[in-house]
C-alpha atoms as a PDB file:
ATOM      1  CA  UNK A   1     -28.496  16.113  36.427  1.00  0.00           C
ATOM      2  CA  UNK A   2     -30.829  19.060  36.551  1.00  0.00           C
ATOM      3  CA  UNK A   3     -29.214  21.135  34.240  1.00  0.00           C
ATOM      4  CA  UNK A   4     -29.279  18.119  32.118  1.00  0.00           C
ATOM      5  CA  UNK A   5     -33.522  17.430  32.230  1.00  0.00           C
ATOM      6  CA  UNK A   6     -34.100  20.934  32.244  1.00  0.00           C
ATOM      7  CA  UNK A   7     -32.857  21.378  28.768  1.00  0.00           C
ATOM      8  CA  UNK A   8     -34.676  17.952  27.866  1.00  0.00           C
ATOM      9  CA  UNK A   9     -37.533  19.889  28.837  1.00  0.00           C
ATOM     10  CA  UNK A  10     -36.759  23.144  27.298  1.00  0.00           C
ATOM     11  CA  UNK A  11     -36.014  20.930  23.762  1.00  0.00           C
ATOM     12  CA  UNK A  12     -38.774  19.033  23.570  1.00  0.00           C
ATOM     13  CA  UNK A  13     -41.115  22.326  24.614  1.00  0.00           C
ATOM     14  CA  UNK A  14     -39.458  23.743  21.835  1.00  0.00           C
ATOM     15  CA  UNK A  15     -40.434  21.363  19.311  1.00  0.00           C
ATOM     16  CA  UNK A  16     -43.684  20.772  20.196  1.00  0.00           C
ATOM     17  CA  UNK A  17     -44.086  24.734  20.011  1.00  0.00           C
ATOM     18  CA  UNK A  18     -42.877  25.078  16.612  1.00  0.00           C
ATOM     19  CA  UNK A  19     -44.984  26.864  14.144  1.00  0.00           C
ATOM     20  CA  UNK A  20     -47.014  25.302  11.466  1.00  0.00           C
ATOM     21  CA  UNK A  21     -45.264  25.205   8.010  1.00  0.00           C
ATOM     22  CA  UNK A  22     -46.272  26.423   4.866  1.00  0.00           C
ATOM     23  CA  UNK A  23     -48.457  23.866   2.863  1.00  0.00           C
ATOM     24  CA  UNK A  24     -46.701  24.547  -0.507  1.00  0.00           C
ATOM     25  CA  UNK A  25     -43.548  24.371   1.424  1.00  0.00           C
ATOM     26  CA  UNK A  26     -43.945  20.916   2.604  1.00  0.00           C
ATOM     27  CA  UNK A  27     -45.812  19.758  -0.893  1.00  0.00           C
ATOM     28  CA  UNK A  28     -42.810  20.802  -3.049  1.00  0.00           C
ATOM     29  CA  UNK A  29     -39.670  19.189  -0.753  1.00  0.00           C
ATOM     30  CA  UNK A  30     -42.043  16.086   0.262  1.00  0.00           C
ATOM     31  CA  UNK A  31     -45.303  15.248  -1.420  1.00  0.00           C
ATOM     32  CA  UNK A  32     -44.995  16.683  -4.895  1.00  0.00           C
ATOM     33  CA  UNK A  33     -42.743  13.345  -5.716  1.00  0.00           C
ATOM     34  CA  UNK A  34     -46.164  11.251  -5.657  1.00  0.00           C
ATOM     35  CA  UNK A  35     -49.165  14.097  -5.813  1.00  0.00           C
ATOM     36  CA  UNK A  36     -48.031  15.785  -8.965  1.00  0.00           C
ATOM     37  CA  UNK A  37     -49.239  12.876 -11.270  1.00  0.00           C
ATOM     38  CA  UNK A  38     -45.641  10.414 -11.220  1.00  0.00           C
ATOM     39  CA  UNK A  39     -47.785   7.676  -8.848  1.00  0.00           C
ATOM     40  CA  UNK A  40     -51.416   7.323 -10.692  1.00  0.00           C
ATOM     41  CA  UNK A  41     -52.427   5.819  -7.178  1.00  0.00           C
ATOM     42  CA  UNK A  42     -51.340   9.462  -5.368  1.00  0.00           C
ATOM     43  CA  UNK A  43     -54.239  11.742  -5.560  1.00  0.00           C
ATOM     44  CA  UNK A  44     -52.899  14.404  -8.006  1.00  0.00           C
ATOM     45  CA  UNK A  45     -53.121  18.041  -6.506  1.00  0.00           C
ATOM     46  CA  UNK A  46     -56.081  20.066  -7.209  1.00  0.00           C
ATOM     47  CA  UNK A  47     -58.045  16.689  -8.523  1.00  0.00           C
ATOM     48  CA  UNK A  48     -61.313  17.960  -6.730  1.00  0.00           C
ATOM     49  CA  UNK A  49     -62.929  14.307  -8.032  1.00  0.00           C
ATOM     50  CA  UNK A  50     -59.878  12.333  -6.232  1.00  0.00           C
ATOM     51  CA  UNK A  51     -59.771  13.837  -3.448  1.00  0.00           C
ATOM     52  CA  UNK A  52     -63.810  13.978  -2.458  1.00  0.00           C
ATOM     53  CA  UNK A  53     -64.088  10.111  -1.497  1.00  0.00           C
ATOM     54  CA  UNK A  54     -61.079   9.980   0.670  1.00  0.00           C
ATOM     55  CA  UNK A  55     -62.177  13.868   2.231  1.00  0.00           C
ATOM     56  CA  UNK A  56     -65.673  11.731   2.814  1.00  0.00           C
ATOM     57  CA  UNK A  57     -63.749   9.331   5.342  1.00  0.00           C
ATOM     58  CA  UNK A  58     -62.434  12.509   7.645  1.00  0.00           C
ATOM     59  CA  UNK A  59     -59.540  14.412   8.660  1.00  0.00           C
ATOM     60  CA  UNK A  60     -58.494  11.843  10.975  1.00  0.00           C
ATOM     61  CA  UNK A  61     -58.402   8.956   8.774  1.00  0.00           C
ATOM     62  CA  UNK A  62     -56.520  10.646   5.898  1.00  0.00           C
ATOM     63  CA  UNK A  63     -53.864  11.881   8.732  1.00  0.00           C
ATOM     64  CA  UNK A  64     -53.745   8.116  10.188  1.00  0.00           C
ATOM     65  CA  UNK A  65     -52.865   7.293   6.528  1.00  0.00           C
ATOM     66  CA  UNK A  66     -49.827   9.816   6.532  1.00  0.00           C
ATOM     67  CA  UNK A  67     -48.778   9.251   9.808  1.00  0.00           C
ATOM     68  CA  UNK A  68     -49.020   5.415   9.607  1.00  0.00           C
ATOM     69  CA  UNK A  69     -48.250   4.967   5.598  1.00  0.00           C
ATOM     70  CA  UNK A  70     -50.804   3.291   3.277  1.00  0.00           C
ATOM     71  CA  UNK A  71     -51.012   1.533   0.327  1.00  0.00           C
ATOM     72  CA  UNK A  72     -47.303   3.020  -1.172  1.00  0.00           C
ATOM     73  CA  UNK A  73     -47.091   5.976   0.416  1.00  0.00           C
ATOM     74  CA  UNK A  74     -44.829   5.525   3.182  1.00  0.00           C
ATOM     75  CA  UNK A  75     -45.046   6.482   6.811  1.00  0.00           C
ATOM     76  CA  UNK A  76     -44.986  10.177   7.541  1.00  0.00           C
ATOM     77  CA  UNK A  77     -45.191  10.919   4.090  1.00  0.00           C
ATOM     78  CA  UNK A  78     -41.665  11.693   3.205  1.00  0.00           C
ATOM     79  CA  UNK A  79     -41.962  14.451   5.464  1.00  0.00           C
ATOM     80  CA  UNK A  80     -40.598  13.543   9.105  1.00  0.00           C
ATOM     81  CA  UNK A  81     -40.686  16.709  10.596  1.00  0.00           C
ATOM     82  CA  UNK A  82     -44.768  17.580  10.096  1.00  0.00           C
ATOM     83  CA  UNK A  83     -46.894  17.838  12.725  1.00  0.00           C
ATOM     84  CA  UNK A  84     -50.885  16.539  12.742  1.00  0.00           C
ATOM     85  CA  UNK A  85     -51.470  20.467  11.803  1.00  0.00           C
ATOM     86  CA  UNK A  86     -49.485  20.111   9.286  1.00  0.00           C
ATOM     87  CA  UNK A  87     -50.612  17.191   7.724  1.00  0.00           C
ATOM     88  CA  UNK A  88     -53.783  18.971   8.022  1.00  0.00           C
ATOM     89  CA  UNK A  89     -53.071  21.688   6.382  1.00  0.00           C
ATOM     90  CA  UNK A  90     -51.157  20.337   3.379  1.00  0.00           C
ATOM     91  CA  UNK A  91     -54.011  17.543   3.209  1.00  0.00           C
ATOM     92  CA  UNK A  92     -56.792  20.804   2.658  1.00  0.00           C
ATOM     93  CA  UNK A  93     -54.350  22.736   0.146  1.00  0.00           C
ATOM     94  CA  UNK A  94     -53.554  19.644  -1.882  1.00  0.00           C
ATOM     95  CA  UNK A  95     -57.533  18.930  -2.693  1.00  0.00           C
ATOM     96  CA  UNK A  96     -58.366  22.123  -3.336  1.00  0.00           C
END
């Protein structure tokens, strides 16, 4: 039984350690489907004027959004293994 929570432990250390993924990484395997112009909804990538008024409403608002889903973007984003950094991160390189 100890042997057995111990590496429960030692897992979920591990994931919660892992180390933040490349923006462009994540953007071409998850959110280029919807950002690179196919959903007219999606802010497009690099559309400084698109992304400014959702920017305005903060960081944690625009992650909510991923983590939760909204309007047709779904939960998570496509991507199910990002963390808040990383949503963070892709959400900076996408509007600029």
């Amino acid at each position: 039984m100890k042997k057995l929570l111990f590496a429960a432990i030692v897992a979920a250390l591990a994931s919660s350690a892992q180390a933040a993924q490349e923006p462009e990484a994540v953007f071409n395997r998850a959110c280029g489907a919807c950002h690179n112009g196919q959903l007219p909804m999606a802010p497009k990538k690099g559309d400084a004027a698109a992304w400014k008024p959702r920017l305005d409403k903060g960081m944690d608002t625009l992650v909510q959004h991923v983590t939760n889903g909204f309007n047709a973007m779904p939960p998570r984003g496509l991507c199910t293994d990002c963390s808040t950094e990383d949503y963070q991160a892709i959400i900076h390189w996408m509007a600029k």
